[in-house]
PDB file of N, CA and C in Angstrom:
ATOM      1  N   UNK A   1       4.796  -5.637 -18.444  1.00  0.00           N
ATOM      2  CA  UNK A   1       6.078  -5.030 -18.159  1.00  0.00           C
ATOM      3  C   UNK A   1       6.115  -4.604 -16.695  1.00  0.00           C
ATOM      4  N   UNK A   2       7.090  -4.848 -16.259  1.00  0.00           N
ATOM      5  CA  UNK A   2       7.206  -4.096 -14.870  1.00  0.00           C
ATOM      6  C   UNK A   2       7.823  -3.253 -14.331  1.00  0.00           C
ATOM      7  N   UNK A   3       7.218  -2.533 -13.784  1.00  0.00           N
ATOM      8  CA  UNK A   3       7.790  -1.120 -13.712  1.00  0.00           C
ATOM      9  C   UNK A   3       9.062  -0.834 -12.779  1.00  0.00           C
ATOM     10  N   UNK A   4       9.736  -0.092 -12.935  1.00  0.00           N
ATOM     11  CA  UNK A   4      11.151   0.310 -12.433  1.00  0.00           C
ATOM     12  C   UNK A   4      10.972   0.458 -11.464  1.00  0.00           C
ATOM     13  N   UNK A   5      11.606   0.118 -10.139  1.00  0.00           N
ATOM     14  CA  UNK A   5      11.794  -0.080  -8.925  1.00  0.00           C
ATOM     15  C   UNK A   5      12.069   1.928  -8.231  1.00  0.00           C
ATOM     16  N   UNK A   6      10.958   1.876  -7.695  1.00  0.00           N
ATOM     17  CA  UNK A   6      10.547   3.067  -7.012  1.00  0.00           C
ATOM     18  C   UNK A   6      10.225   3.289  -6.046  1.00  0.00           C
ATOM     19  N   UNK A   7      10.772   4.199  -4.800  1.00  0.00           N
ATOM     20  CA  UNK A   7      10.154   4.397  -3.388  1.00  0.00           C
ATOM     21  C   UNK A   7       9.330   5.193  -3.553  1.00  0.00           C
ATOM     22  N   UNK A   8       8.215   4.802  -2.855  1.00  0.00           N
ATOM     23  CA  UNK A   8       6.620   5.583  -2.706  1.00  0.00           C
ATOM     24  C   UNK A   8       6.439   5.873  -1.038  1.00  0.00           C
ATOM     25  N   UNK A   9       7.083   7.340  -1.030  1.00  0.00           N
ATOM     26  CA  UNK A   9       6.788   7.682   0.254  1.00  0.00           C
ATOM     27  C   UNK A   9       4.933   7.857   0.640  1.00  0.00           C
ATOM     28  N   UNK A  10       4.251   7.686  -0.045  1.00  0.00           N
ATOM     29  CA  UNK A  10       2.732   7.603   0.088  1.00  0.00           C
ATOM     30  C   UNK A  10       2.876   6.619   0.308  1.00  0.00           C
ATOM     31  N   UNK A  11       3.158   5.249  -0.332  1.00  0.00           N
ATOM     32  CA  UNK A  11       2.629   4.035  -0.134  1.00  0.00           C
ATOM     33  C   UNK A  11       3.426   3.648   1.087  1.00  0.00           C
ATOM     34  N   UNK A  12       4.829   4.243   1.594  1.00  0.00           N
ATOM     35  CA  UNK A  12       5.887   3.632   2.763  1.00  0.00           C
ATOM     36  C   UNK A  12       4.996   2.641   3.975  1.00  0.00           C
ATOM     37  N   UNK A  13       4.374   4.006   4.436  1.00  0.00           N
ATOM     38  CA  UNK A  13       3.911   4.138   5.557  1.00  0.00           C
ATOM     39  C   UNK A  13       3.188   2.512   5.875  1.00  0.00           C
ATOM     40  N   UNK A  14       3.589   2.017   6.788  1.00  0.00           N
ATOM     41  CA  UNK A  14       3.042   0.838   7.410  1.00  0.00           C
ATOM     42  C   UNK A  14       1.460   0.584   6.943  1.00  0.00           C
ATOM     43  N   UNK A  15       0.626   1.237   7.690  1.00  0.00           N
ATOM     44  CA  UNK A  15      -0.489   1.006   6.886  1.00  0.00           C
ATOM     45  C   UNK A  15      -1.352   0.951   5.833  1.00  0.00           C
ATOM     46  N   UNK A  16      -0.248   2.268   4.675  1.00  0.00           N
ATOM     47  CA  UNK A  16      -0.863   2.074   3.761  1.00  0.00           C
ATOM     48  C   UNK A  16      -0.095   1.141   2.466  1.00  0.00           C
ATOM     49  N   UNK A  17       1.113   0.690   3.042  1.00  0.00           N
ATOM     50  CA  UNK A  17       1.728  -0.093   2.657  1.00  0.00           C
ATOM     51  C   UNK A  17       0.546  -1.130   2.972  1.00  0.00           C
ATOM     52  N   UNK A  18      -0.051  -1.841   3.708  1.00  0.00           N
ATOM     53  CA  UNK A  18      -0.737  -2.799   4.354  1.00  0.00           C
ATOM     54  C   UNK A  18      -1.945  -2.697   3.577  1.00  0.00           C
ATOM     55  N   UNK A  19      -2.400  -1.653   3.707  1.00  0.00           N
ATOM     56  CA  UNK A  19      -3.959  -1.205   2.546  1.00  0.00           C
ATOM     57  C   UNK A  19      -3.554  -1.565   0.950  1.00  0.00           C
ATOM     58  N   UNK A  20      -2.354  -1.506   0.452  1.00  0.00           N
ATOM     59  CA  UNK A  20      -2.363  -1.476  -0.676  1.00  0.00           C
ATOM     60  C   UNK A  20      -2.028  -2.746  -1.275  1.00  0.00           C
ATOM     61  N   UNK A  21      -1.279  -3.698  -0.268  1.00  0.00           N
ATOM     62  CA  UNK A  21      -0.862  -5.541   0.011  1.00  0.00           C
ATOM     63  C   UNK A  21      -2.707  -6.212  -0.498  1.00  0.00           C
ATOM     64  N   UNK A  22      -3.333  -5.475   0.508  1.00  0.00           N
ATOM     65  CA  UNK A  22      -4.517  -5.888   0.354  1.00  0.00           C
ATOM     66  C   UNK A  22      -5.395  -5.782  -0.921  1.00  0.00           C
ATOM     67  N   UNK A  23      -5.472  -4.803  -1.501  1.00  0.00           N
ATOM     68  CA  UNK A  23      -5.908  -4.149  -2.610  1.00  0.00           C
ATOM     69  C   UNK A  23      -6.018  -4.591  -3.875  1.00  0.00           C
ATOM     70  N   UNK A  24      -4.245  -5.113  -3.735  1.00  0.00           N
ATOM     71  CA  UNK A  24      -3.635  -5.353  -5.314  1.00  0.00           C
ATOM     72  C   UNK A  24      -4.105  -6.890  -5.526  1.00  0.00           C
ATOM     73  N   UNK A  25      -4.641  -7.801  -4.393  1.00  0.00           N
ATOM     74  CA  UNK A  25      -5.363  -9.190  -4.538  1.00  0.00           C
ATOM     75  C   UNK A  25      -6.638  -9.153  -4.888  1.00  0.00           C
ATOM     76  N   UNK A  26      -7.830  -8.063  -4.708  1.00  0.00           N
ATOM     77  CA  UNK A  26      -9.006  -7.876  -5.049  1.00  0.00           C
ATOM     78  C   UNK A  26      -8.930  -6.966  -5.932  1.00  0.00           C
ATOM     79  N   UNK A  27     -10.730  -7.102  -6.247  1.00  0.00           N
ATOM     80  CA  UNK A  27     -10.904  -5.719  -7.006  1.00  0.00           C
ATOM     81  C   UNK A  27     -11.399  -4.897  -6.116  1.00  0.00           C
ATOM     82  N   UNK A  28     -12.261  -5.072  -4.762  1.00  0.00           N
ATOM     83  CA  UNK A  28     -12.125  -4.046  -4.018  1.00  0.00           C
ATOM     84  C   UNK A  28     -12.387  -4.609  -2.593  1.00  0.00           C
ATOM     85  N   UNK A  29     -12.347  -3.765  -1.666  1.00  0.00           N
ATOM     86  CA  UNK A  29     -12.310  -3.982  -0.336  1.00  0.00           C
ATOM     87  C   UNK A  29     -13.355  -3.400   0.166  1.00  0.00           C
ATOM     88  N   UNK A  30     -14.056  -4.157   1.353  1.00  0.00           N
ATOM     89  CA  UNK A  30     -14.961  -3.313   2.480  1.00  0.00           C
ATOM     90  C   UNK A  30     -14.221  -2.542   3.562  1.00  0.00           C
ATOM     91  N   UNK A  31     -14.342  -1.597   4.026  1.00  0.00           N
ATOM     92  CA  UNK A  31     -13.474  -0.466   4.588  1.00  0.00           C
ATOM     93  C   UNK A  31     -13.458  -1.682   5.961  1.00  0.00           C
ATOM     94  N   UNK A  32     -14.614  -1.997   6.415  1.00  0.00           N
ATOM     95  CA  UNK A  32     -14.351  -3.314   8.039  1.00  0.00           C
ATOM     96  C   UNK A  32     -13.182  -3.815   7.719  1.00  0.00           C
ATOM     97  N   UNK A  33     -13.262  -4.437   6.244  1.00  0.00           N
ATOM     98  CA  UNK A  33     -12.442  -5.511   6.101  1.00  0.00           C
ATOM     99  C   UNK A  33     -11.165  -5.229   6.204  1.00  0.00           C
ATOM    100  N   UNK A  34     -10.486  -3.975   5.608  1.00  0.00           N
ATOM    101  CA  UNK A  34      -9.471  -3.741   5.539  1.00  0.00           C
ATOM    102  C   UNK A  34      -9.361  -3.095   7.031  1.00  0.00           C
ATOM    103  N   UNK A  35      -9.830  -2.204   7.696  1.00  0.00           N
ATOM    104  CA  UNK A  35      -9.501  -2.055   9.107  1.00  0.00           C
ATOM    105  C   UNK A  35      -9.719  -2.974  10.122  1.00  0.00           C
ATOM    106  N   UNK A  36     -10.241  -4.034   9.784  1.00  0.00           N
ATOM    107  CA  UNK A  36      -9.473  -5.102  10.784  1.00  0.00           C
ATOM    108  C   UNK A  36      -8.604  -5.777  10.502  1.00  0.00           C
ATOM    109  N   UNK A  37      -8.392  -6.210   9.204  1.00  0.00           N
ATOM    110  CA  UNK A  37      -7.235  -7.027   9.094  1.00  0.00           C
ATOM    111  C   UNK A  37      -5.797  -6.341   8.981  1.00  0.00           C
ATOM    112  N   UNK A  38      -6.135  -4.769   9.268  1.00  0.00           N
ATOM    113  CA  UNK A  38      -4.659  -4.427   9.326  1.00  0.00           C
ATOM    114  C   UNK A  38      -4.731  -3.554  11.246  1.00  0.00           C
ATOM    115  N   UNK A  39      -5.814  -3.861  11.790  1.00  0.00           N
ATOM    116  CA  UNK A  39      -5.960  -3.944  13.069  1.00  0.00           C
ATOM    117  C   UNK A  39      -5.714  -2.419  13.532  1.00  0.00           C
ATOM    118  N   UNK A  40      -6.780  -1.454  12.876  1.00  0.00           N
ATOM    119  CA  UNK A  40      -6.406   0.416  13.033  1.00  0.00           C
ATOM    120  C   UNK A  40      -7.969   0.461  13.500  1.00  0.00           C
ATOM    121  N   UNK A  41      -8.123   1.790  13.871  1.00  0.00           N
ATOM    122  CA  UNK A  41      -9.366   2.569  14.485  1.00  0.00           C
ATOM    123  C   UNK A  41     -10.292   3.108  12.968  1.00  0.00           C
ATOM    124  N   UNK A  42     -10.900   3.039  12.862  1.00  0.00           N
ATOM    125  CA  UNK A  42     -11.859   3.710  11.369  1.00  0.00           C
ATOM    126  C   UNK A  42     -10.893   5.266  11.113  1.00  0.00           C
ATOM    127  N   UNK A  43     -11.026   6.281  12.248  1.00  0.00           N
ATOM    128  CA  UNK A  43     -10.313   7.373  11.920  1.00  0.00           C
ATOM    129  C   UNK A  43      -8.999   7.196  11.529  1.00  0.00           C
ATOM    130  N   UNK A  44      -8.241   6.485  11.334  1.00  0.00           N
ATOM    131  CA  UNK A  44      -6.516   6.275  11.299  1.00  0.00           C
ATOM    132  C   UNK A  44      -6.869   5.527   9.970  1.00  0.00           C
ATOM    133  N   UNK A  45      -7.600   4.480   9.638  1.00  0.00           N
ATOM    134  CA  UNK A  45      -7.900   4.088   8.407  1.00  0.00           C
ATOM    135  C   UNK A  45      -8.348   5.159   6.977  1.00  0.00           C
ATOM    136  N   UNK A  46      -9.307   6.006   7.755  1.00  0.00           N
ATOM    137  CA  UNK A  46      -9.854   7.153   7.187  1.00  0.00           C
ATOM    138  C   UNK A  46      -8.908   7.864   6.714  1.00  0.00           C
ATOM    139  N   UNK A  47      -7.900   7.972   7.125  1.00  0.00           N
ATOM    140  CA  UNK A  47      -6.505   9.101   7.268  1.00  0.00           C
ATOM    141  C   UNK A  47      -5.933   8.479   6.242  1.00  0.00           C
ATOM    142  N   UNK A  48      -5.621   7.145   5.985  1.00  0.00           N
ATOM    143  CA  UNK A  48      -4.805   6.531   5.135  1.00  0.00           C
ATOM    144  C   UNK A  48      -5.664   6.675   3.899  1.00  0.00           C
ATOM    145  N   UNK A  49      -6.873   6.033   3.843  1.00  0.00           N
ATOM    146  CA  UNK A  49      -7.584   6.197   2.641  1.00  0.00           C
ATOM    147  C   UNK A  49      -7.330   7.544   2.276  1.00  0.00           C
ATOM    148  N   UNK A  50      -7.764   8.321   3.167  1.00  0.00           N
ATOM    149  CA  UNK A  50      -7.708   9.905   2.421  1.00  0.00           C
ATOM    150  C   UNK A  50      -6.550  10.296   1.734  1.00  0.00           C
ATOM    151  N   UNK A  51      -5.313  10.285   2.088  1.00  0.00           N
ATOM    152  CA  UNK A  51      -3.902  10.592   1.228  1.00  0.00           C
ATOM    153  C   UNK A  51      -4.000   9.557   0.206  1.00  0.00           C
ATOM    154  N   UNK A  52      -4.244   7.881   0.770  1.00  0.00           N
ATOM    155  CA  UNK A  52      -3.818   6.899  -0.783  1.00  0.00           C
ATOM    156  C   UNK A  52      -5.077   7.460  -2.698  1.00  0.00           C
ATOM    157  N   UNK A  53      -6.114   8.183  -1.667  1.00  0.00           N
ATOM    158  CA  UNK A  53      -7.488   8.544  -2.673  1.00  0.00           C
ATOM    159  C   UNK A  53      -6.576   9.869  -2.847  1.00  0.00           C
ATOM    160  N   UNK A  54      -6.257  11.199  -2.427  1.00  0.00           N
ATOM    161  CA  UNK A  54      -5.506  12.108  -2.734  1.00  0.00           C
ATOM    162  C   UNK A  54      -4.422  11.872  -3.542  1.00  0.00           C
ATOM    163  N   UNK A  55      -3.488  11.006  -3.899  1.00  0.00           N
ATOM    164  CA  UNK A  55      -2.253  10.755  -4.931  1.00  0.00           C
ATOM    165  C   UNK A  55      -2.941   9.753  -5.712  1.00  0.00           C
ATOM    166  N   UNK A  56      -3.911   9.538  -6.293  1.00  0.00           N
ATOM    167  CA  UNK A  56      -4.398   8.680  -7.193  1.00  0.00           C
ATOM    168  C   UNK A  56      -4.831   7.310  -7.209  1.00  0.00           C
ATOM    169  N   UNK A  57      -3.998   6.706  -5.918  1.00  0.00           N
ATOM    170  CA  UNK A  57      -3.790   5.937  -5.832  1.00  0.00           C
ATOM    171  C   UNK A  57      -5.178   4.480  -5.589  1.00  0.00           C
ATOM    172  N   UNK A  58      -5.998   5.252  -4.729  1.00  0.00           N
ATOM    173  CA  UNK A  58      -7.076   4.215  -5.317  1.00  0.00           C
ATOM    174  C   UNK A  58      -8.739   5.026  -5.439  1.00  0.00           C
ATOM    175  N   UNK A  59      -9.604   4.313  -4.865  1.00  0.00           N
ATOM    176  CA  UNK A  59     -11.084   4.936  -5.333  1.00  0.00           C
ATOM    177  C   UNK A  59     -11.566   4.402  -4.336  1.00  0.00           C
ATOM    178  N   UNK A  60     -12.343   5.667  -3.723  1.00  0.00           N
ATOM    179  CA  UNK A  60     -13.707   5.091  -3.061  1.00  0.00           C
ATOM    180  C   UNK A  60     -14.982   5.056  -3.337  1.00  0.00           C
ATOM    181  N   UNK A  61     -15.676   4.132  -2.838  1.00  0.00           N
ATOM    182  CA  UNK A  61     -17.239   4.194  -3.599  1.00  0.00           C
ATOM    183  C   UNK A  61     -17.979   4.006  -2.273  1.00  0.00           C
ATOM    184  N   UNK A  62     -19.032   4.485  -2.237  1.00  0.00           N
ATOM    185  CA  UNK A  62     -19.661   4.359  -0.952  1.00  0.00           C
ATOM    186  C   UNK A  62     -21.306   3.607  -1.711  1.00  0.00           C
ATOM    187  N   UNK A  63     -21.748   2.450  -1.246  1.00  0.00           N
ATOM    188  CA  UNK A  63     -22.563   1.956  -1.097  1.00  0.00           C
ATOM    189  C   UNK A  63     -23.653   1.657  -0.294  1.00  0.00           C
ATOM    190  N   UNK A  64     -25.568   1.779  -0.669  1.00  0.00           N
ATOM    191  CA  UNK A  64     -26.234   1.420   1.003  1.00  0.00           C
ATOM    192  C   UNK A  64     -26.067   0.131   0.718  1.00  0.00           C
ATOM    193  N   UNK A  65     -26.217  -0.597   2.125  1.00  0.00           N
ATOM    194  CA  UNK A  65     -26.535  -2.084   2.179  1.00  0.00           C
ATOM    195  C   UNK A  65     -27.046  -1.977   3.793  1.00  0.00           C
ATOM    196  N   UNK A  66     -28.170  -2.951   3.716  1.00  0.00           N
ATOM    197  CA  UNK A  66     -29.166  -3.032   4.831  1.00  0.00           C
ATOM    198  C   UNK A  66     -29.476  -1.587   5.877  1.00  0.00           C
ATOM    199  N   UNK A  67     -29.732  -0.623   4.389  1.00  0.00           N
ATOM    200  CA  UNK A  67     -29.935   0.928   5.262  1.00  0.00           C
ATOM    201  C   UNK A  67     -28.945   1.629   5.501  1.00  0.00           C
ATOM    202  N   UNK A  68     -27.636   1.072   5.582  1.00  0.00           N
ATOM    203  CA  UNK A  68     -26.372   2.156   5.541  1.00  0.00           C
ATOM    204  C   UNK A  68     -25.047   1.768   4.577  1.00  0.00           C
ATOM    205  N   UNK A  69     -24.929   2.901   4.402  1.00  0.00           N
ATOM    206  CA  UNK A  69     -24.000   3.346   3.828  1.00  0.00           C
ATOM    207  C   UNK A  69     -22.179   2.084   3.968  1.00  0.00           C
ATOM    208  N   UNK A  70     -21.850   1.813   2.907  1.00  0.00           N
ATOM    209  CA  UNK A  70     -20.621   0.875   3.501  1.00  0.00           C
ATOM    210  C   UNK A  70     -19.876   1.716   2.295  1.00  0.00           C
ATOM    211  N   UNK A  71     -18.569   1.482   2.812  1.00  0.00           N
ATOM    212  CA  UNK A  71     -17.257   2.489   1.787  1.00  0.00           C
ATOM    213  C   UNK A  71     -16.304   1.469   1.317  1.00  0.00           C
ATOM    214  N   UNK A  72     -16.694   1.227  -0.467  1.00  0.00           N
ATOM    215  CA  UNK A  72     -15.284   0.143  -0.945  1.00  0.00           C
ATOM    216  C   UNK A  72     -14.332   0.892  -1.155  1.00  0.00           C
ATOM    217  N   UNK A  73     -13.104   0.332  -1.353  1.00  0.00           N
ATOM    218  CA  UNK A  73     -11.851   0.915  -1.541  1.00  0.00           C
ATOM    219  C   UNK A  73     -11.646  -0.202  -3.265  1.00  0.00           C
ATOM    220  N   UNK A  74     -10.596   0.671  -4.222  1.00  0.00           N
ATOM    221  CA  UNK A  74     -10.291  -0.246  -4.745  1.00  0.00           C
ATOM    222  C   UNK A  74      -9.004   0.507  -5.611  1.00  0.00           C
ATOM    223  N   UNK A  75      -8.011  -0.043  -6.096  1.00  0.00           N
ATOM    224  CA  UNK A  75      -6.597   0.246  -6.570  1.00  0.00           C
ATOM    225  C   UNK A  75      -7.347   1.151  -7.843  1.00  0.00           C
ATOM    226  N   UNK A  76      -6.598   2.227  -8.579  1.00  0.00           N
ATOM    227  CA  UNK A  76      -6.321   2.448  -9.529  1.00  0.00           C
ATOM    228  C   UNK A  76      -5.097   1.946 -10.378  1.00  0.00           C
ATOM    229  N   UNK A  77      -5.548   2.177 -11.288  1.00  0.00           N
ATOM    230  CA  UNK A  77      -3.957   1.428 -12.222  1.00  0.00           C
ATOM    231  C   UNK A  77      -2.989   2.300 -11.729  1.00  0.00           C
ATOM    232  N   UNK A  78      -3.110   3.801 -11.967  1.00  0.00           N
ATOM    233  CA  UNK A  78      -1.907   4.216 -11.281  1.00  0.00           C
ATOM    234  C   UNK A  78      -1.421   3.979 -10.117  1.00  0.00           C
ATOM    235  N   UNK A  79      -2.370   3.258  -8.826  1.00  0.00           N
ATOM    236  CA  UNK A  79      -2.264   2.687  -7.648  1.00  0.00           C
ATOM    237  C   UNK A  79      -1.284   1.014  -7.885  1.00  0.00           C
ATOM    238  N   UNK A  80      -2.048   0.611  -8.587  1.00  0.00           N
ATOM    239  CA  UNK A  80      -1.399  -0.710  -8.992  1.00  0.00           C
ATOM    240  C   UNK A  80       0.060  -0.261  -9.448  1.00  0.00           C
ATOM    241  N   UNK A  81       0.187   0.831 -10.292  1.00  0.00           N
ATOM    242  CA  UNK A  81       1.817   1.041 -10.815  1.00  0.00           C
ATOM    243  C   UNK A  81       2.818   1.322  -9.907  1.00  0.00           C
ATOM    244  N   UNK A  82       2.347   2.476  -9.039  1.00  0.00           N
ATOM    245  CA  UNK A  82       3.160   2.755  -7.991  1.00  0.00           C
ATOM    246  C   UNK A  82       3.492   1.745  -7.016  1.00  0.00           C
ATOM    247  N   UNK A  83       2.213   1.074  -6.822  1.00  0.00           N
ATOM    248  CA  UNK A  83       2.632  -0.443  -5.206  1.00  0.00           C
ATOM    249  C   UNK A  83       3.472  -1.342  -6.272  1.00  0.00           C
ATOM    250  N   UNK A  84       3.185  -1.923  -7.289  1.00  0.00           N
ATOM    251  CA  UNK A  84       4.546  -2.794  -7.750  1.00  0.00           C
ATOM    252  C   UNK A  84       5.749  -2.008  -8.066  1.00  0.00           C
ATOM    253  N   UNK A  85       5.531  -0.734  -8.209  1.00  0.00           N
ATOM    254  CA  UNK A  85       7.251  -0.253  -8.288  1.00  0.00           C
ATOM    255  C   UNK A  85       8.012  -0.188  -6.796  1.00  0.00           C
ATOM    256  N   UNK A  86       6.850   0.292  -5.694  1.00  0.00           N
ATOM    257  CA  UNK A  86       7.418   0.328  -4.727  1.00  0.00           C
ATOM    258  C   UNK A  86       7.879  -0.918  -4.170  1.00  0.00           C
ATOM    259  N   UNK A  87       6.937  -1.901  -4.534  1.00  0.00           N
ATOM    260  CA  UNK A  87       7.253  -3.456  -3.678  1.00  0.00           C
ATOM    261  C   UNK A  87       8.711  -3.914  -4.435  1.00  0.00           C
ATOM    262  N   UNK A  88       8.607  -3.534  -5.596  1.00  0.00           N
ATOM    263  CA  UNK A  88      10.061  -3.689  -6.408  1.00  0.00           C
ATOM    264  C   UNK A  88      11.407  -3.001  -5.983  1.00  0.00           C
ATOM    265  N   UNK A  89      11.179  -1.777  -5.234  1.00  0.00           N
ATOM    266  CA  UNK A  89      11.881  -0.887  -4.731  1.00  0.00           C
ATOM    267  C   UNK A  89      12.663  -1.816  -3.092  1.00  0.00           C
ATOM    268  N   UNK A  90      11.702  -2.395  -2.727  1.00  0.00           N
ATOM    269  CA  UNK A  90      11.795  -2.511  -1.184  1.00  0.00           C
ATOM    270  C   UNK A  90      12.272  -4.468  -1.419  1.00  0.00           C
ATOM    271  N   UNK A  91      12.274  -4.944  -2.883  1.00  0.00           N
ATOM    272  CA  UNK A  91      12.729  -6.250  -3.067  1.00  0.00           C
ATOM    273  C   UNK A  91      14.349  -6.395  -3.539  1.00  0.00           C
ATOM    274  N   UNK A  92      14.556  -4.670  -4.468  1.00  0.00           N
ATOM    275  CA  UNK A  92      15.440  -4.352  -4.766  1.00  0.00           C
ATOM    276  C   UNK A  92      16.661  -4.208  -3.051  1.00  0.00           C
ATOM    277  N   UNK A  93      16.355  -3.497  -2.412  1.00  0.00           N
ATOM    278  CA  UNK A  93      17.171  -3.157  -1.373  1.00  0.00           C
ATOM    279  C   UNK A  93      17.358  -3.985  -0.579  1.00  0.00           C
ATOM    280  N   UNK A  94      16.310  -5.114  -0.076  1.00  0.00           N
ATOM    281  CA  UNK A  94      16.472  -6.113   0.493  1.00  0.00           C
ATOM    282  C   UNK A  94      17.322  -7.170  -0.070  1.00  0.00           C
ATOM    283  N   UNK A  95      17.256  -7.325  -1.602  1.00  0.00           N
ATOM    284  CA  UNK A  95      18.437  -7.978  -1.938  1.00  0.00           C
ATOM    285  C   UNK A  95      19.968  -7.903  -1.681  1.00  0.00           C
ATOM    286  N   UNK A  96      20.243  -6.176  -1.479  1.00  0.00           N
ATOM    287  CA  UNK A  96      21.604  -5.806  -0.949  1.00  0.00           C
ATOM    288  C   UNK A  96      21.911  -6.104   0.262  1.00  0.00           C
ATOM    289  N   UNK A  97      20.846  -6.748   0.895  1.00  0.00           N
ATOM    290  CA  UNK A  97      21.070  -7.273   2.347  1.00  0.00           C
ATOM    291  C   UNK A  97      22.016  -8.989   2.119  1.00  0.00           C
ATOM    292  N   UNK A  98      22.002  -9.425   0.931  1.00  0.00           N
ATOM    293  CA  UNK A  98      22.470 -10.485   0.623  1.00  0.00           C
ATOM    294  C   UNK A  98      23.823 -10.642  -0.017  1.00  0.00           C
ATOM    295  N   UNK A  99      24.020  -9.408  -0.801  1.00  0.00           N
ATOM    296  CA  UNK A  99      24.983  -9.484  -1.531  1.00  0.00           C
ATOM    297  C   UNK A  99      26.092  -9.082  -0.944  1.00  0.00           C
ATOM    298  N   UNK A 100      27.024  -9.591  -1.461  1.00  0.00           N
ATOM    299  CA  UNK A 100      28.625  -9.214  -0.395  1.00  0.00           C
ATOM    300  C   UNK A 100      28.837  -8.206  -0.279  1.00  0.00           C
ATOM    301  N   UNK A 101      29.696  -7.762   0.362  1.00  0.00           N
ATOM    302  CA  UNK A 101      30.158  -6.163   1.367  1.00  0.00           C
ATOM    303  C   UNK A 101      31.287  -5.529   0.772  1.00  0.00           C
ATOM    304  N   UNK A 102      31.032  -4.258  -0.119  1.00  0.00           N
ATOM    305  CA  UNK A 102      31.445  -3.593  -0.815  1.00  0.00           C
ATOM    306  C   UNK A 102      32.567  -2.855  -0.179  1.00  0.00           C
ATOM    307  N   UNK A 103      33.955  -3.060  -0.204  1.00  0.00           N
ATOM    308  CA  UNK A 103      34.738  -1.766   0.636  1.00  0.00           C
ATOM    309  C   UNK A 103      35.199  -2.356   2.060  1.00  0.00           C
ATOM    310  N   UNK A 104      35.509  -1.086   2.165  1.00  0.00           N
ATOM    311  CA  UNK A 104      36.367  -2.163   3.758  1.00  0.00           C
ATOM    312  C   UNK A 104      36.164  -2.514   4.655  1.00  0.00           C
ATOM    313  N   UNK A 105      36.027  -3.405   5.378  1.00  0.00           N
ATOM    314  CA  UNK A 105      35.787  -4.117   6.991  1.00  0.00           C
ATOM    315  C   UNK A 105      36.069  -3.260   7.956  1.00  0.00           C
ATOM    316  N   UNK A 106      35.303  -3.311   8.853  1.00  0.00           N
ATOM    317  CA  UNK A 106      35.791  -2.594  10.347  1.00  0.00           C
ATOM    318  C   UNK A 106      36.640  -3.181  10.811  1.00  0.00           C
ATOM    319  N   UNK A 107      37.467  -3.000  11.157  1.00  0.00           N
ATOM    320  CA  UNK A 107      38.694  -3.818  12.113  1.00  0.00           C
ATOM    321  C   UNK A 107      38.761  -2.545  13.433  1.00  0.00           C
ATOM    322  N   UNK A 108      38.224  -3.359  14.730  1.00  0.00           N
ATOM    323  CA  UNK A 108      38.006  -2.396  15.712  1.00  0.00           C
ATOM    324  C   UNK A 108      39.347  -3.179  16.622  1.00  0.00           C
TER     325      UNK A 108
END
């Protein structure tokens, strides 16, 4: 079922809109991976993870590999619910960009 078309001012935001594009294709992400391919500084990434992990929205796990520490990211279902309502939200409005023009014309 899919969920009712909803704006997610958590998810809005450019990047974590971008973090969560990414997300909803895996089961999880390497923190590199996702801060380069959405092209941010670790701290500005950090920032996003921290609010999208604060509203439920996904999980971090921190792993060693070759002696240090690496940080996955990965959706929660409630993460998954909210990004398809929001992407539904933002498919919804973009459609009104198509549909004819309600009311009256400017005549300047």
């Amino acid at each position: 079922m899919t969920p009712p078309p909803v704006f997610d001012p958590v998810i809005h935001a450019p990047g974590r809109l971008q973090i969560c594009a990414i997300l909803s294709s895996v089961d999880e992400a390497e923190f590199a991976l996702i801060r380069d391919t959405i092209k941010v500084s670790d701290s500005v990434l950090s920032k996003h993870l921290k609010q999208l992990e604060d509203a439920g929205y996904i999980t971090l796990t921190k792993t060693p590999v070759d002696g240090r520490s690496r940080t996955w990211a990965s959706l929660t279902p409630a993460g998954k619910k909210a990004f398809a309502a929001h992407v539904a939200e933002l498919n919804r409005l973009a459609a009104l960009t198509q549909a004819p023009v309600l009311g009256k014309g400017f005549s300047g």
